[in-house]
C-alpha atoms as a PDB file:
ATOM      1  CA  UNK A   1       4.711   0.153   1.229  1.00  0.00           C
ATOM      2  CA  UNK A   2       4.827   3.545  -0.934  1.00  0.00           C
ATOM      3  CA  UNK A   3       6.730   5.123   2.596  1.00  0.00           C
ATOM      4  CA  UNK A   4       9.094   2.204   3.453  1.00  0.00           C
ATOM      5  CA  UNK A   5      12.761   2.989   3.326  1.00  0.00           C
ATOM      6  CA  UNK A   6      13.147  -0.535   1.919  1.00  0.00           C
ATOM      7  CA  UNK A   7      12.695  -2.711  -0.907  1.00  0.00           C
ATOM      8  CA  UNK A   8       8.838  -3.863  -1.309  1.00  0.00           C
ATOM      9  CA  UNK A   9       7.884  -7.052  -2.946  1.00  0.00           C
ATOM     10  CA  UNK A  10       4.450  -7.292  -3.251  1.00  0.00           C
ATOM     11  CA  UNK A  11       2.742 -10.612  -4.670  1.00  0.00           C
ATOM     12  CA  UNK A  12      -0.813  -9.817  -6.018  1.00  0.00           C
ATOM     13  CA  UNK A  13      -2.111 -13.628  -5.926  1.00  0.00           C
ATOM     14  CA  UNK A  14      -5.557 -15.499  -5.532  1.00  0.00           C
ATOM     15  CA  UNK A  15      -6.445 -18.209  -3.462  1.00  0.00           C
ATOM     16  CA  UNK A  16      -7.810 -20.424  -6.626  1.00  0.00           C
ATOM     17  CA  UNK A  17      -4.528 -19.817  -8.466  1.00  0.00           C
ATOM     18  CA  UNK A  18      -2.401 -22.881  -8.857  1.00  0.00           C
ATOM     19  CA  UNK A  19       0.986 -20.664  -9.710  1.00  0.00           C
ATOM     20  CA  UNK A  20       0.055 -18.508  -6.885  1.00  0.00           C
ATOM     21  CA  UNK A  21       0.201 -21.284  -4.604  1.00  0.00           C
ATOM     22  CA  UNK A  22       3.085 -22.511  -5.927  1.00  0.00           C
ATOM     23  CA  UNK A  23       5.417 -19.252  -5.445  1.00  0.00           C
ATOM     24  CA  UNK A  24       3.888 -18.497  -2.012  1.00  0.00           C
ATOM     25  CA  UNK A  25       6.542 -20.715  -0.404  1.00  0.00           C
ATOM     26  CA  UNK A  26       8.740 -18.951  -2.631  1.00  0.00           C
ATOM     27  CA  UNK A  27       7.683 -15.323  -1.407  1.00  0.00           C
ATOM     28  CA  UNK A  28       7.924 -16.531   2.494  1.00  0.00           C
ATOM     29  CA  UNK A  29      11.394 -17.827   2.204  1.00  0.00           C
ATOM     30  CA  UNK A  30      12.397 -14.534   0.380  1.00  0.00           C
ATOM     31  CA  UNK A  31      10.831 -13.198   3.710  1.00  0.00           C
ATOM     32  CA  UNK A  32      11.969 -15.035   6.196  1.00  0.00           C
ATOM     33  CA  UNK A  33      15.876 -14.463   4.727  1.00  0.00           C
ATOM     34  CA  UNK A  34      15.735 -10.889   3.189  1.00  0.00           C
ATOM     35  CA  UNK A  35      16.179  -8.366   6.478  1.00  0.00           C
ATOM     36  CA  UNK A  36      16.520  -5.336   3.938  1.00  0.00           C
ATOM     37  CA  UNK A  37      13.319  -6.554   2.611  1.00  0.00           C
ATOM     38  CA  UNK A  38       9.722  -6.244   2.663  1.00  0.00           C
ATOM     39  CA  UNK A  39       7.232  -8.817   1.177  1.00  0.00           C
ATOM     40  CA  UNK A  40       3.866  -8.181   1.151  1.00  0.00           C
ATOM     41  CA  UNK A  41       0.743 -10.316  -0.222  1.00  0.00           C
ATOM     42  CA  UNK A  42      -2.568  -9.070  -1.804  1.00  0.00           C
ATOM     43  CA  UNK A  43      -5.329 -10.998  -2.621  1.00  0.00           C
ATOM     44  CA  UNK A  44      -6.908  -9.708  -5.297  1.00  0.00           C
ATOM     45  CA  UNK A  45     -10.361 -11.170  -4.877  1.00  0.00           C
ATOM     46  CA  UNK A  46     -10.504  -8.958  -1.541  1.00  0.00           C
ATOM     47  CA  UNK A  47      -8.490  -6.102  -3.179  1.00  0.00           C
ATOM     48  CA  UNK A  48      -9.629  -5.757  -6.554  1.00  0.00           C
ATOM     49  CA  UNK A  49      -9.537  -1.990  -6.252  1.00  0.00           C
ATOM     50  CA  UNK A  50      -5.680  -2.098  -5.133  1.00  0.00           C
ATOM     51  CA  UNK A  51      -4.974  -4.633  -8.231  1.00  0.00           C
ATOM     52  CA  UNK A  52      -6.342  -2.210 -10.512  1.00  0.00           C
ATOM     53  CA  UNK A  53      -5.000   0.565  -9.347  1.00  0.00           C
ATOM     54  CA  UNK A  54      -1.409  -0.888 -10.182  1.00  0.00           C
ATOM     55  CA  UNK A  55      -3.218  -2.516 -13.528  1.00  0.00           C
ATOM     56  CA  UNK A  56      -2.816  -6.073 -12.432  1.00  0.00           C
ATOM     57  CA  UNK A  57      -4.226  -8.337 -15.424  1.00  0.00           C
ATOM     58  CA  UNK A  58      -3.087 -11.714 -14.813  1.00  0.00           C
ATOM     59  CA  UNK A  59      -1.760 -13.155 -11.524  1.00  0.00           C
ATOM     60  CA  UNK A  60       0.428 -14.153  -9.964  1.00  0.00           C
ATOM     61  CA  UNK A  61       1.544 -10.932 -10.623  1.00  0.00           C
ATOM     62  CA  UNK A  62       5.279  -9.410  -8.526  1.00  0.00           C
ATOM     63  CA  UNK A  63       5.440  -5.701  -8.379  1.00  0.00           C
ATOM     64  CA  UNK A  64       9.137  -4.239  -6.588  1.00  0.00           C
ATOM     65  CA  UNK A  65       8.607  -0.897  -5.355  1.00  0.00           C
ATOM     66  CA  UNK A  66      12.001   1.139  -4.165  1.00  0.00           C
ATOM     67  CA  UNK A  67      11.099   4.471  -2.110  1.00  0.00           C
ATOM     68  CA  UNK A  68       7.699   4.202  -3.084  1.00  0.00           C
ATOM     69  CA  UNK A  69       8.031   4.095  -6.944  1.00  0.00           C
ATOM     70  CA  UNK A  70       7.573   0.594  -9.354  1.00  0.00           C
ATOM     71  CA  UNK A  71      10.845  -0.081 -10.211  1.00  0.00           C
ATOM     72  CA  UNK A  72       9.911  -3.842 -11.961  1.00  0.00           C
ATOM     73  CA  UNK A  73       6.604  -5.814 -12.571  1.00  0.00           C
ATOM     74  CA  UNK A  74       6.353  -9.486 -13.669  1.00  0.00           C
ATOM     75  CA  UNK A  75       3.741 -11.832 -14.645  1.00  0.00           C
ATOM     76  CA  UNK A  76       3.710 -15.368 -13.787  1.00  0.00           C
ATOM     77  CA  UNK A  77       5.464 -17.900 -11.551  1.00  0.00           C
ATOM     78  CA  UNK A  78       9.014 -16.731 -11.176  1.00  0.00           C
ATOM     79  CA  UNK A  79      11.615 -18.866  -8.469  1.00  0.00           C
ATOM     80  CA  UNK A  80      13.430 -17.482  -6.009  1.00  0.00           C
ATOM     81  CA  UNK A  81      16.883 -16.263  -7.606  1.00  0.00           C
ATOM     82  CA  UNK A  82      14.443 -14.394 -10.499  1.00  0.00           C
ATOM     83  CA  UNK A  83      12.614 -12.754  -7.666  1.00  0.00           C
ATOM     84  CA  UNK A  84      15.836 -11.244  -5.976  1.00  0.00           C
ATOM     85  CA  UNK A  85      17.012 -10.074  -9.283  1.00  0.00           C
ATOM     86  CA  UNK A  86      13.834  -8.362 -10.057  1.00  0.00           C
ATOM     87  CA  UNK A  87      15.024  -5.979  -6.802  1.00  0.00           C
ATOM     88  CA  UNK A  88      18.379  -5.325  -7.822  1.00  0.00           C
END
């Protein structure tokens, strides 16, 4: 993600999280439509070392990088049209 020429979405999310699951279908829609896009999904049970590393606190946590740099972080369930915006 830190080398891609595009905009990366990543979703830092647990299985046991019930706003986690609720933006998932959220985050693959905004995958499926966004070409110039890239979403990506960590679990931070498995990746704990990754989520602290970008000092995730609280999930669901979005993090937009843009040529390899955080350009916005947010905390929380967001929908769709606030997750776009977040990479504008």
């Amino acid at each position: 993600m830190l080398d891609s020429s595009v905009p990366v979405i990543v979703d830092f999310y647990a299985d046991w999280c019930g706003p986690c699951k609720m933006i998932a279908p959220v985050m693959e829609e905004i995958a499926k439509e966004n070409l110039g896009l890239k979403v990506c999904k960590v679990n931070v049970d498995e990746e704990g070392d990754l989520a602290m590393q970008y000092g995730v606190m609280s999930i669901p946590t979005i993090v937009v990088f843009k040529n390899g740099q955080i350009v916005n972080q947010q905390v929380g369930f967001r929908n769709k049209e606030a997750i776009l915006e977040m990479v504008k």
